[in-house]
PDB file of N, CA and C in Angstrom:
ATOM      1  N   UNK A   1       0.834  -1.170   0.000  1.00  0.00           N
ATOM      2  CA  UNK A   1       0.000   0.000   0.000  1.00  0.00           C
ATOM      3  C   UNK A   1       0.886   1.243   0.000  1.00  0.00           C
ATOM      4  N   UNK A   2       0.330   1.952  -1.052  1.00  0.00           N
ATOM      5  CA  UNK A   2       1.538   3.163  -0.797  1.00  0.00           C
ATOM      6  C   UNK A   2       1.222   3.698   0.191  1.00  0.00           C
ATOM      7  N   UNK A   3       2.242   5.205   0.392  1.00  0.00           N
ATOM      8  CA  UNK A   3       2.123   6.418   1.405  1.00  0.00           C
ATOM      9  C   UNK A   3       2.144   7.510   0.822  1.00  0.00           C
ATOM     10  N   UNK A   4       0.611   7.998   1.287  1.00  0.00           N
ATOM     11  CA  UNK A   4       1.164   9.445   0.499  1.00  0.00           C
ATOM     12  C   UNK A   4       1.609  10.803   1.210  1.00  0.00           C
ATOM     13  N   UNK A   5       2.284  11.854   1.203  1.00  0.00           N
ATOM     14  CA  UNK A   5       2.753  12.676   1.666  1.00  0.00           C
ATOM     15  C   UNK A   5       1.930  13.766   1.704  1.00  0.00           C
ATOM     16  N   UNK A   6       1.261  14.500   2.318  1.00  0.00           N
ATOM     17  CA  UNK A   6       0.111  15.435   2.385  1.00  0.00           C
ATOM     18  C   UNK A   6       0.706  17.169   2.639  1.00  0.00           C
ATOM     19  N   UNK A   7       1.561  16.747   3.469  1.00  0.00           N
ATOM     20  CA  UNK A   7       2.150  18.216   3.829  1.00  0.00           C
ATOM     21  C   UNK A   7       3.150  17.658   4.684  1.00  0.00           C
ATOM     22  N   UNK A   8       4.633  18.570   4.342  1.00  0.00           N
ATOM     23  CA  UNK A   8       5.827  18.739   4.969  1.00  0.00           C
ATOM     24  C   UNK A   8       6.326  19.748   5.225  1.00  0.00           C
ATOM     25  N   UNK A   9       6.585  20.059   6.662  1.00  0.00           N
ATOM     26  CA  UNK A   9       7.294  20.940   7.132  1.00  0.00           C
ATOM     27  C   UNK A   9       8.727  21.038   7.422  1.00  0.00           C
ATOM     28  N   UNK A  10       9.368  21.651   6.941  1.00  0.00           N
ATOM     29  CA  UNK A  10      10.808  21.955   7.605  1.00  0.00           C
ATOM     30  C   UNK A  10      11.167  23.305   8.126  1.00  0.00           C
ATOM     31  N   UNK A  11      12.195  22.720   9.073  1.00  0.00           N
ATOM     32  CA  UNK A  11      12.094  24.258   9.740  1.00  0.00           C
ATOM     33  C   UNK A  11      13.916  23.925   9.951  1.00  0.00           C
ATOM     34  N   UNK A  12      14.543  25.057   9.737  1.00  0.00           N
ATOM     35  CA  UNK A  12      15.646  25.380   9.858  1.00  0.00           C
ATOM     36  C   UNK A  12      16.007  26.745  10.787  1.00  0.00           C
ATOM     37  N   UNK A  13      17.789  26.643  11.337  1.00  0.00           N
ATOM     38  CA  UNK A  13      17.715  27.475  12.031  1.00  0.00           C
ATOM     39  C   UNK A  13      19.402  28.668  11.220  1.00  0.00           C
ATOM     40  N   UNK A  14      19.364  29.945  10.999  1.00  0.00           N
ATOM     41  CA  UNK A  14      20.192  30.283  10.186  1.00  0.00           C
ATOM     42  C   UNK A  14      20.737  31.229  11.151  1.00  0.00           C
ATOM     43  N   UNK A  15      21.696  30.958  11.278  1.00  0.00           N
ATOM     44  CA  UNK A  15      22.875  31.949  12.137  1.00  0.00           C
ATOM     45  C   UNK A  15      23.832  32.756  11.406  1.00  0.00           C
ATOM     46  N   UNK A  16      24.039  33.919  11.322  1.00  0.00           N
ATOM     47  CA  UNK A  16      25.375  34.839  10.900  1.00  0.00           C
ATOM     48  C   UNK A  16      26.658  34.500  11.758  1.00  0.00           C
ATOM     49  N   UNK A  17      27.416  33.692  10.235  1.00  0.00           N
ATOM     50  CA  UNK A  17      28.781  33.821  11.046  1.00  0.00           C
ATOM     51  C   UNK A  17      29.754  35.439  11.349  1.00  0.00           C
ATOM     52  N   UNK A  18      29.075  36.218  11.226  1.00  0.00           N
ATOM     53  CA  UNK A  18      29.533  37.850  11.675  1.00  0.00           C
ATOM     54  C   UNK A  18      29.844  37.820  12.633  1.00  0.00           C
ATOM     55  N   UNK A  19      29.356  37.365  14.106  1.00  0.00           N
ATOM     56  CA  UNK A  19      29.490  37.219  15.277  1.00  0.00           C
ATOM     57  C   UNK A  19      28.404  38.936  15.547  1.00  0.00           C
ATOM     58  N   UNK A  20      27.648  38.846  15.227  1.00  0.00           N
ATOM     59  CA  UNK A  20      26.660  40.463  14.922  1.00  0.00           C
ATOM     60  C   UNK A  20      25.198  39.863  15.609  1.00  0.00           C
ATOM     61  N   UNK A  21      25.205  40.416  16.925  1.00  0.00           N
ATOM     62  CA  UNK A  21      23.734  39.677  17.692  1.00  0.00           C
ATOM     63  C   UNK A  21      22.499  40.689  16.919  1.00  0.00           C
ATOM     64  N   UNK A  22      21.678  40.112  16.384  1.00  0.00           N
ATOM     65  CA  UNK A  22      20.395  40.778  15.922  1.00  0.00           C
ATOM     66  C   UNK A  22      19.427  41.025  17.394  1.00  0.00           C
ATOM     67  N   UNK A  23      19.734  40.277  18.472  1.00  0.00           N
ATOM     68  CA  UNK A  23      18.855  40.432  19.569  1.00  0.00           C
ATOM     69  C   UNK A  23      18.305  41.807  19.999  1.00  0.00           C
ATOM     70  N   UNK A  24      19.405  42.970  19.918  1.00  0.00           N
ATOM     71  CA  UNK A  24      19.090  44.472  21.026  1.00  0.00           C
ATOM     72  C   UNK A  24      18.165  44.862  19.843  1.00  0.00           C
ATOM     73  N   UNK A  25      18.083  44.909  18.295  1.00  0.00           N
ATOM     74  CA  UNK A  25      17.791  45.440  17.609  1.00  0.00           C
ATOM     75  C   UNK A  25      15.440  44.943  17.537  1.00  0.00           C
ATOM     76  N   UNK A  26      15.624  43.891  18.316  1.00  0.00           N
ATOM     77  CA  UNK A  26      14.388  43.415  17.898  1.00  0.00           C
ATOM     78  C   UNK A  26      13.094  44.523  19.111  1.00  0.00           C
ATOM     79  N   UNK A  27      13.771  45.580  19.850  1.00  0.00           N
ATOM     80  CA  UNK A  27      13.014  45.875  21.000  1.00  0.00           C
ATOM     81  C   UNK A  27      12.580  47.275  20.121  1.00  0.00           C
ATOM     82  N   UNK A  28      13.008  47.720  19.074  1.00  0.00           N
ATOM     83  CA  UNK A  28      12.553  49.175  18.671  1.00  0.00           C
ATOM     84  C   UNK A  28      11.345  48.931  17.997  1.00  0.00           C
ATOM     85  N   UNK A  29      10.391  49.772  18.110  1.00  0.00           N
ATOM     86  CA  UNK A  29       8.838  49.867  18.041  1.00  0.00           C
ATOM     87  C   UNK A  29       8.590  49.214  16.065  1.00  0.00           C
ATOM     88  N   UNK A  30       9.613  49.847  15.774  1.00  0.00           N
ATOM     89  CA  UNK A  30       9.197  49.824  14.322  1.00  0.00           C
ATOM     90  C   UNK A  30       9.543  48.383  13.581  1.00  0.00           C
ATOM     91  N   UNK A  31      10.978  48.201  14.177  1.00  0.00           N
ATOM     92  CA  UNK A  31      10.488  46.457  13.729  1.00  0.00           C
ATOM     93  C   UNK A  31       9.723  45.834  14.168  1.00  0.00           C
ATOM     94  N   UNK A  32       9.517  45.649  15.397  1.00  0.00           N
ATOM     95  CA  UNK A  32       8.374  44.988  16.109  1.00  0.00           C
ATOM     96  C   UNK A  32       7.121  44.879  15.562  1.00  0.00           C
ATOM     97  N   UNK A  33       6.613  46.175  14.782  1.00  0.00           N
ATOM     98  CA  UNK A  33       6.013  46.606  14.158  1.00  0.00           C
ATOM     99  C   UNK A  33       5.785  45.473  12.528  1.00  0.00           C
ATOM    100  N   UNK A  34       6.658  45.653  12.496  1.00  0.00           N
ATOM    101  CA  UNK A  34       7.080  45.283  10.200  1.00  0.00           C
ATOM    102  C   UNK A  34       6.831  43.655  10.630  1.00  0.00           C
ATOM    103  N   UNK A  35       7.407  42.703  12.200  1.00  0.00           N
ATOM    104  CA  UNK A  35       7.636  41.487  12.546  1.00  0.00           C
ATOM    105  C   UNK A  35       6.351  40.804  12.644  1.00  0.00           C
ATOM    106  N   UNK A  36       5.017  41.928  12.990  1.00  0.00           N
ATOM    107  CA  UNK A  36       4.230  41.427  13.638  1.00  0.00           C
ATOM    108  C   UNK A  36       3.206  41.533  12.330  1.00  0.00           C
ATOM    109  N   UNK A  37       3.144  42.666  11.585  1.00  0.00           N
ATOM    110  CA  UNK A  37       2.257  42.094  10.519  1.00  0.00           C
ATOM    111  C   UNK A  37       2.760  41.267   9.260  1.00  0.00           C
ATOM    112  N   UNK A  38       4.288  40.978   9.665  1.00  0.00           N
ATOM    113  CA  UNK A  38       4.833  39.512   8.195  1.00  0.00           C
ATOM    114  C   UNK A  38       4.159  38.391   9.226  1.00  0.00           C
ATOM    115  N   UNK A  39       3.745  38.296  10.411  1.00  0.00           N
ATOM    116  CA  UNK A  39       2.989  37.165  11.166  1.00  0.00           C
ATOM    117  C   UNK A  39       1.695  37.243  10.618  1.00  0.00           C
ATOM    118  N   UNK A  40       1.379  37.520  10.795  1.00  0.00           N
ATOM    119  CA  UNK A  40      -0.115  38.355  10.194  1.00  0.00           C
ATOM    120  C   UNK A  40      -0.562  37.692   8.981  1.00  0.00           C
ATOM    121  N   UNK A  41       0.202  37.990   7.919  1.00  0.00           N
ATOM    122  CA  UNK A  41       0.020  38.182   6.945  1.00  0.00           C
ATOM    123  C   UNK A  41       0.151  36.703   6.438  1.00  0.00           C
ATOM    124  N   UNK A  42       1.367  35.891   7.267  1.00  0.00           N
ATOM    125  CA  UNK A  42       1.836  34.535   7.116  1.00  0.00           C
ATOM    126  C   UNK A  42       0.143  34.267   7.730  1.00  0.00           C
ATOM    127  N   UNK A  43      -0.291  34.111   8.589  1.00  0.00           N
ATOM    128  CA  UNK A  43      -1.347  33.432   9.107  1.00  0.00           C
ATOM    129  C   UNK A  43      -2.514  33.413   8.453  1.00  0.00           C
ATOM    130  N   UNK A  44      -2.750  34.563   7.937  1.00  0.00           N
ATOM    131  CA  UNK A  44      -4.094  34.816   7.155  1.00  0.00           C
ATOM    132  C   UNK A  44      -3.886  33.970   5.525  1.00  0.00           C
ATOM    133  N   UNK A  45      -2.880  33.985   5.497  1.00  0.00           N
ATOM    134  CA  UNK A  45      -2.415  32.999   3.925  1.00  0.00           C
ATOM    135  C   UNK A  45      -2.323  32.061   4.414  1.00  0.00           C
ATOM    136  N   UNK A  46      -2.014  31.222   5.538  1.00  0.00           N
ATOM    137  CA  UNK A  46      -2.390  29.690   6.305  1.00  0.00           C
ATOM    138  C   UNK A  46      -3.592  29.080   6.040  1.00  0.00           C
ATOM    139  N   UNK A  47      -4.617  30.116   6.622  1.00  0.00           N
ATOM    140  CA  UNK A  47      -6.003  30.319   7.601  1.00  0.00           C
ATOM    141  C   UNK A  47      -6.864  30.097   5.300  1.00  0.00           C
ATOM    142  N   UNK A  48      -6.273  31.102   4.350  1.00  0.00           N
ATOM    143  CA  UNK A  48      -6.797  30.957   3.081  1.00  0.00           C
ATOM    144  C   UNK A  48      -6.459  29.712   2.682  1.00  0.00           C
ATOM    145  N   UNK A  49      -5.446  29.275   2.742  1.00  0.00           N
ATOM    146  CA  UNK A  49      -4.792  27.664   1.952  1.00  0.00           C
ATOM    147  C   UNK A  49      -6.273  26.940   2.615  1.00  0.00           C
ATOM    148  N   UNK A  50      -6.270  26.604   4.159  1.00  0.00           N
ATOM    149  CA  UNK A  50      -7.257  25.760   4.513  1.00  0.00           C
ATOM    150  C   UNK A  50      -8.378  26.208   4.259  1.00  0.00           C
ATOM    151  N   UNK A  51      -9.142  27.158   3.851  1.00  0.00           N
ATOM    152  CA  UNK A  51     -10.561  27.182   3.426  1.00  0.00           C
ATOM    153  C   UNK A  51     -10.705  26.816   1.826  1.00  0.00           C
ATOM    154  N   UNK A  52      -9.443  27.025   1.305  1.00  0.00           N
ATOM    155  CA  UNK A  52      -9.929  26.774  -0.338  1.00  0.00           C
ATOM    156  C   UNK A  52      -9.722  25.248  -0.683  1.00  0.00           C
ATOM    157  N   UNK A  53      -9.224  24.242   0.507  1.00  0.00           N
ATOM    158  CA  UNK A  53      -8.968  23.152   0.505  1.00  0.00           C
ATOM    159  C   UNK A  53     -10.660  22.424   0.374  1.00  0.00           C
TER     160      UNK A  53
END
């Protein structure tokens, strides 16, 4: 019996070898800002895939 594959996730993790911490930079209003509606925007294109299914 075959198997079929429906959906795959991968998730990776990408580090700068710069030695350059992105951490202090994530507390200013305006990225926080730009971070929270690419979430957004990822979710609502999630939330569309499963209704047109």
């Amino acid at each position: 019996m075959p198997v079929e594959i429906r959906e795959l996730q991968i998730i990776t993790t990408v580090q700068d070898s710069g030695g350059k911490s992105s951490s202090g930079s994530a507390g200013s209003p305006g990225n926080s800002d730009d971070i929270v509606a690419k979430c957004v925007e990822q979710v609502l294109e999630i939330l569309k895939e499963k209704t047109e299914r």
